[in-house]
Protein backbone atom coordinates (compact mmCIF):
# COMPACT_ATOMS: atom_id res chain seq x y z
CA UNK A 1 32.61 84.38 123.63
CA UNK A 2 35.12 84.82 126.46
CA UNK A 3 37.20 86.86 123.92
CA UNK A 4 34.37 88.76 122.64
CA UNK A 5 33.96 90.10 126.47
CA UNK A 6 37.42 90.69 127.13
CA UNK A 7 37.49 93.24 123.42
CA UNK A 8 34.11 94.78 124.64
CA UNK A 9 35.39 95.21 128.26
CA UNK A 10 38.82 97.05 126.39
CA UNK A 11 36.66 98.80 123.98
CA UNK A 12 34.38 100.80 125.79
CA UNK A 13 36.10 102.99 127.84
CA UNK A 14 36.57 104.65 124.57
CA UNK A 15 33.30 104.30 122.70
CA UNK A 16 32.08 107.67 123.43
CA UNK A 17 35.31 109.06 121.76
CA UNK A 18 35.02 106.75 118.78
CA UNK A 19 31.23 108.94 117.83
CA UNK A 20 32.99 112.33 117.64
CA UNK A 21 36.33 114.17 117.30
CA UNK A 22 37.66 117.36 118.09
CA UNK A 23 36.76 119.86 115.19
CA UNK A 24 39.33 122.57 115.47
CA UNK A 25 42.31 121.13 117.29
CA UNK A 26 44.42 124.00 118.58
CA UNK A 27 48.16 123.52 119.85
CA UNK A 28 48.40 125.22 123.44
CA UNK A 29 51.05 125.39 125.86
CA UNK A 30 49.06 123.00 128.12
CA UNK A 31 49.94 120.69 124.75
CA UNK A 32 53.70 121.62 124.18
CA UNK A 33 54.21 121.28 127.97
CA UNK A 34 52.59 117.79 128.06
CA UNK A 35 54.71 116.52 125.11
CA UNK A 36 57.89 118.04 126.11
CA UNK A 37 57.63 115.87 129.44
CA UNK A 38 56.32 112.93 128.14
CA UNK A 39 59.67 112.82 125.55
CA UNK A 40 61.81 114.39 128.76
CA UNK A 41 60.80 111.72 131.47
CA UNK A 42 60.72 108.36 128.68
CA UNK A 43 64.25 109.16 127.58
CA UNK A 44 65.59 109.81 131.12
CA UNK A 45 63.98 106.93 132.49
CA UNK A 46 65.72 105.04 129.94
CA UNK A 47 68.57 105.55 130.25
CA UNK A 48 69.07 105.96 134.29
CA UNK A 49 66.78 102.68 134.63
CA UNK A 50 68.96 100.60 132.25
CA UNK A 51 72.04 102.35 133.99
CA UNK A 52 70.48 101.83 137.53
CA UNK A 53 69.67 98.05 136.88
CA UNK A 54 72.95 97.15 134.61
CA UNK A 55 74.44 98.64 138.35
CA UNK A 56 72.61 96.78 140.78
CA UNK A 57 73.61 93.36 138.36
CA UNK A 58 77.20 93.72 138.14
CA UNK A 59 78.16 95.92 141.12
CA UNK A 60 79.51 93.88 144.17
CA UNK A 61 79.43 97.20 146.64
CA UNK A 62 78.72 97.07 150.27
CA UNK A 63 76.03 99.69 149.35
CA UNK A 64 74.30 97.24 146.68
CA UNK A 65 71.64 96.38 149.29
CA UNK A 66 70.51 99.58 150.26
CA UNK A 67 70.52 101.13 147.22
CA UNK A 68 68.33 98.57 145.75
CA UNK A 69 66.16 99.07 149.19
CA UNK A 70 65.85 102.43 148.38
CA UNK A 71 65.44 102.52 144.88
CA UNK A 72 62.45 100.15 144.99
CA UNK A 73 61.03 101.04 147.93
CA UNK A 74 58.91 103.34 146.22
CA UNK A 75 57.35 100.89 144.84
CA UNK A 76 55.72 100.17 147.97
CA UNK A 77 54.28 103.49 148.93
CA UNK A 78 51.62 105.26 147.58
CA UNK A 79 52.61 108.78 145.51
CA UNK A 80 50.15 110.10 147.38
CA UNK A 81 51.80 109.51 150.77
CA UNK A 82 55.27 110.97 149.93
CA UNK A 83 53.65 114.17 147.91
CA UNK A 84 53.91 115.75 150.79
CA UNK A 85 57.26 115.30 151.51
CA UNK A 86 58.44 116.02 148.27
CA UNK A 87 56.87 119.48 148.37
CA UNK A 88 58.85 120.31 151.11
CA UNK A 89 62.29 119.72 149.72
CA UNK A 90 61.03 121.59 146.85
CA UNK A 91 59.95 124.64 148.18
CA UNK A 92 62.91 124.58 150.21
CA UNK A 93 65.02 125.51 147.38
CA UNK A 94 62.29 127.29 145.49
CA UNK A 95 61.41 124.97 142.81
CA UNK A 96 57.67 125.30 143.50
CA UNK A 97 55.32 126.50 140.64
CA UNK A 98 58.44 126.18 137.99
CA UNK A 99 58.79 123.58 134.95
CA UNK A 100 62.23 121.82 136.97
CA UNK A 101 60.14 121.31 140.15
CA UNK A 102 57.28 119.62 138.10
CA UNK A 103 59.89 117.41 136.07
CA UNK A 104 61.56 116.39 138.81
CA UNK A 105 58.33 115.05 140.62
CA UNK A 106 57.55 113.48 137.44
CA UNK A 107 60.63 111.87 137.10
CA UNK A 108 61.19 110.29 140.61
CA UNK A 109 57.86 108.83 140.57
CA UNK A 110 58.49 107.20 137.76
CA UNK A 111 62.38 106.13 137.81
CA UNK A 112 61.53 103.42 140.63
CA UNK A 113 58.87 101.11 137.58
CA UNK A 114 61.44 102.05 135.17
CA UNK A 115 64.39 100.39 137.04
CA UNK A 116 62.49 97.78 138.62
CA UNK A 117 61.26 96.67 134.70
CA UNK A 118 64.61 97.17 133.38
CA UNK A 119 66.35 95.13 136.32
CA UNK A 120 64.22 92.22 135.58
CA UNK A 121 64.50 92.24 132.11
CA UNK A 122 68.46 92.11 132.62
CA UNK A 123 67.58 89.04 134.89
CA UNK A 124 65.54 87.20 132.85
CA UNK A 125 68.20 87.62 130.02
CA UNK A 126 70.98 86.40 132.45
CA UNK A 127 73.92 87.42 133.62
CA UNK A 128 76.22 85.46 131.75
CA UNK A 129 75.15 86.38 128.54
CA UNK A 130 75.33 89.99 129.68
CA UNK A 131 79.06 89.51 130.62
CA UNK A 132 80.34 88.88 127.37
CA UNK A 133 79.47 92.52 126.12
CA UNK A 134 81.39 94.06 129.19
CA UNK A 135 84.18 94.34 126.79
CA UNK A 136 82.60 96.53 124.22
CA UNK A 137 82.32 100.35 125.22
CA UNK A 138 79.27 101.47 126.30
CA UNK A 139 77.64 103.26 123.49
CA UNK A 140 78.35 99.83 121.56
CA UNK A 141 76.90 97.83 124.48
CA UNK A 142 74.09 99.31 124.81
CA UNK A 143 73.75 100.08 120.76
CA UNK A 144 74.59 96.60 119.68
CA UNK A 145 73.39 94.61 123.02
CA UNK A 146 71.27 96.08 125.43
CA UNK A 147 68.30 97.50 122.91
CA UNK A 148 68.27 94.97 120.50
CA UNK A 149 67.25 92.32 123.61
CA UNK A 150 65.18 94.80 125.83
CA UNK A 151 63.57 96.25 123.05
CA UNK A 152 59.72 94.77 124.79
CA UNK A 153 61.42 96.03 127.84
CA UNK A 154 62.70 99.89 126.63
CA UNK A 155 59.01 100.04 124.77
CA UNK A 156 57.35 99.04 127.89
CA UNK A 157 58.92 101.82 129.79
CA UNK A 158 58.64 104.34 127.81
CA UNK A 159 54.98 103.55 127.59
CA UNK A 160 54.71 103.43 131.45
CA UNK A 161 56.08 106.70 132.26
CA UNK A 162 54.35 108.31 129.69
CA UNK A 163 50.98 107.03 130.80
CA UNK A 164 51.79 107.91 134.46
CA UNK A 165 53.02 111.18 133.38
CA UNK A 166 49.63 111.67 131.63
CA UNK A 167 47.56 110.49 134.04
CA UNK A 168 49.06 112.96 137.08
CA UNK A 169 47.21 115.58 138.32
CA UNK A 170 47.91 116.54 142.13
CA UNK A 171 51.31 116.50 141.95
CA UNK A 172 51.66 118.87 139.07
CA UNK A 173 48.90 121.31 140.50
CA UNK A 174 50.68 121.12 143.80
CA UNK A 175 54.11 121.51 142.69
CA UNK A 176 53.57 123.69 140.01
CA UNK A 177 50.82 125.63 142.47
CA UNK A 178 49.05 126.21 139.16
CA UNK A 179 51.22 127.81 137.31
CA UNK A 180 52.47 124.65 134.75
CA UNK A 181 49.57 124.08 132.22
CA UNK A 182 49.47 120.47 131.36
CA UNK A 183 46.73 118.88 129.00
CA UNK A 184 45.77 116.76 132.36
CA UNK A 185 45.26 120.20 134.71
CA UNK A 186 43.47 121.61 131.55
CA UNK A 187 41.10 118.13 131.26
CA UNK A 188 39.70 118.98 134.68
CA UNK A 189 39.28 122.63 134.29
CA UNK A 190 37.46 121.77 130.75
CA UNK A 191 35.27 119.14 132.85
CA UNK A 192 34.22 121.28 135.98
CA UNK A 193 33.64 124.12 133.44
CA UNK A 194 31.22 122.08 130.77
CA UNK A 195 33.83 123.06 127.99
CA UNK A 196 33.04 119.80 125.92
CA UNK A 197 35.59 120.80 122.71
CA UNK A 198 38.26 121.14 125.41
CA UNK A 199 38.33 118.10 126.82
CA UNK A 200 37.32 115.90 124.21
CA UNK A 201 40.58 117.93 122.25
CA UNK A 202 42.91 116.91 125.37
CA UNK A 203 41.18 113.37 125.96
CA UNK A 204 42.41 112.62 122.21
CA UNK A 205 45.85 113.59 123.34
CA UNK A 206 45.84 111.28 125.96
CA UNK A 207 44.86 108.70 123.84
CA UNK A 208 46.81 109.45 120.64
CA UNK A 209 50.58 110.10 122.69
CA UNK A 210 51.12 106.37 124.49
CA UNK A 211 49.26 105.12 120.97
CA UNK A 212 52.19 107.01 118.64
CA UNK A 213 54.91 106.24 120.77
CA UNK A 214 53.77 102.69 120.58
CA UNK A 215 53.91 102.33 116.86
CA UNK A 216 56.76 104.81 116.35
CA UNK A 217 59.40 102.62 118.63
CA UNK A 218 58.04 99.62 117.20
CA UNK A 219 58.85 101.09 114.03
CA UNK A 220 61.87 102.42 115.12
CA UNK A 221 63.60 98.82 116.86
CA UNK A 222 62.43 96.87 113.89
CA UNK A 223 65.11 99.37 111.89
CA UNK A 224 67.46 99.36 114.12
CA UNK A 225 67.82 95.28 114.19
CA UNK A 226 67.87 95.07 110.77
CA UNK A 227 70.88 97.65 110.98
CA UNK A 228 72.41 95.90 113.60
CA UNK A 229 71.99 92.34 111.75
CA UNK A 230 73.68 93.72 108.17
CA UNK A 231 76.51 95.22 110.89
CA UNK A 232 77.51 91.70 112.21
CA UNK A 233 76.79 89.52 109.09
C-alpha cells in the first residue's frame, strides 16, 4: 500500500501530460538555446567538478581551506540572494542580455552541487585507492579510473544541472533582460498568454531532456565498462 502511495504521489504531477501530446512539435530557438546549455553546463560541470574535487583531495595548499569555503559556500545561500550581485559584475563588463552572460550564471550556480557531489563521491571511494592511479596520465585516469567508479556520480550531475538549468527562470530573464529565448522564459509567456500547444510542446521538453540524458549515459557507461574490462583482461 505504502508503495502504491509513494508511485501515485510520483505519478501525478504528470498525469495531465500523460492524456495529450503536443500535435505539431516545432523546433524554435527557445528549443536549440535550451539544449545547447543543458549539453554546455553538464559537460563543464563535469569536468571542473571532478577537477575541483580531485583538487581539494590531493592538494596540501595553504589555500585548500578557503577555497573549499568558497566553493561550497554557495551552497548555503539562496540563488536568489546573490542574483543581484551577479548582475552587477555582469553588466559591468557588458555581458547583460547576451548568450555568455546567461551561461555563465548558469554555470556558477550550478558548479558549487556539481563539486560538492563529485568531492564526496571521491571520498566515499577513498583516497588510497585513488592514489594508485596518480601515475597514469590524466586522460587515462580519468578514462580508465575516475568514470568507470563515479559513473552514479557523473550521471547524477549531469542530471542535476540540467534540471536546474531547466527549471531557471529569473536569472535568465534578468541577465539576458529578455533577449535569450529559453523553452523555460517561453513556458511562462505560453501560460500568462493561454497558448495551451505552447506550453504543453515546452513542458514535454522539460520532461523528455533529464529523461534522455538519463537513459543515453546509462547506455553510454554500460559501453564504456565493457570497453574498459576487454582493455585490462
Amino acid at each position: 500500500m505504502s508503495r502504491l502511495l509513494v508511485a501515485c504521489f510520483v505519478v501525478f504531477p504528470f498525469a495531465g501530460l500523460f492524456l495529450t501530446f503536443p500535435t505539431s512539435p516545432t523546433w524554435d530557438e527557445a528549443i536549440l538555446n535550451t539544449v545547447a546549455y543543458v549539453v554546455a553546463v553538464a559537460l563543464i560541470n563535469v569536468w571542473l567538478g571532478i577537477g575541483t574535487a580531485w583538487w581539494l583531495l590531493f592538494t596540501e595548499s595553504k589555500w585548500k581551506a578557503w577555497v573549499e569555503w568558497l566553493t561550497f559556500l554557495p551552497l548555503f545561500i539562496p540563488v536568489l540572494a546573490s542574483m543581484f550581485g551577479m548582475y552587477i559584475a555582469l553588466a559591468q563588463v557588458g555581458l547583460i542580455g547576451t548568450y555568455t552572460g546567461v551561461g555563465l550564471v548558469l554555470l556558477v550556480t550550478t558548479l558549487p552541487y556539481s563539486i560538492r557531489l563529485a568531492y564526496n563521491a571521491m571520498y566515499v571511494i577513498g583516497r588510497p585507492l585513488l592514489e594508485q592511479s596518480l601515475t597514469l596520465a590524466p586522460l587515462t585516469r580519468i578514462g580508465f579510473v575516475l568514470f568507470p567508479l563515479m559513473k552514479e556520480s557523473v550521471r547524477t550531475i549531469v542530471l542535476f544541472s540540467t534540471v536546474i538549468v531547466l527549471s531557471q527562470f529569473v536569472l535568465v530573464q534578468l541577465i539576458g533582460a529578455g533577449l535569450v529565448p529559453t523553452v523555460t522564459t517561453k513556458l511562462y509567456q505560453a501560460y500568462g498568454g493561454n497558448d495551451v500547444s505552447l506550453a504543453l510542446q515546452n513542458t514535454w521538453v522539460l520532461v523528455s531532456l533529464p529523461v534522455l540524458f538519463y537513459i543515453g549515459l546509462g547506455a553510454m557507461f554500460g559501453i564504456w565498462i565493457r570497453l574498459v574490462k576487454g582493455r585490462l583482461q
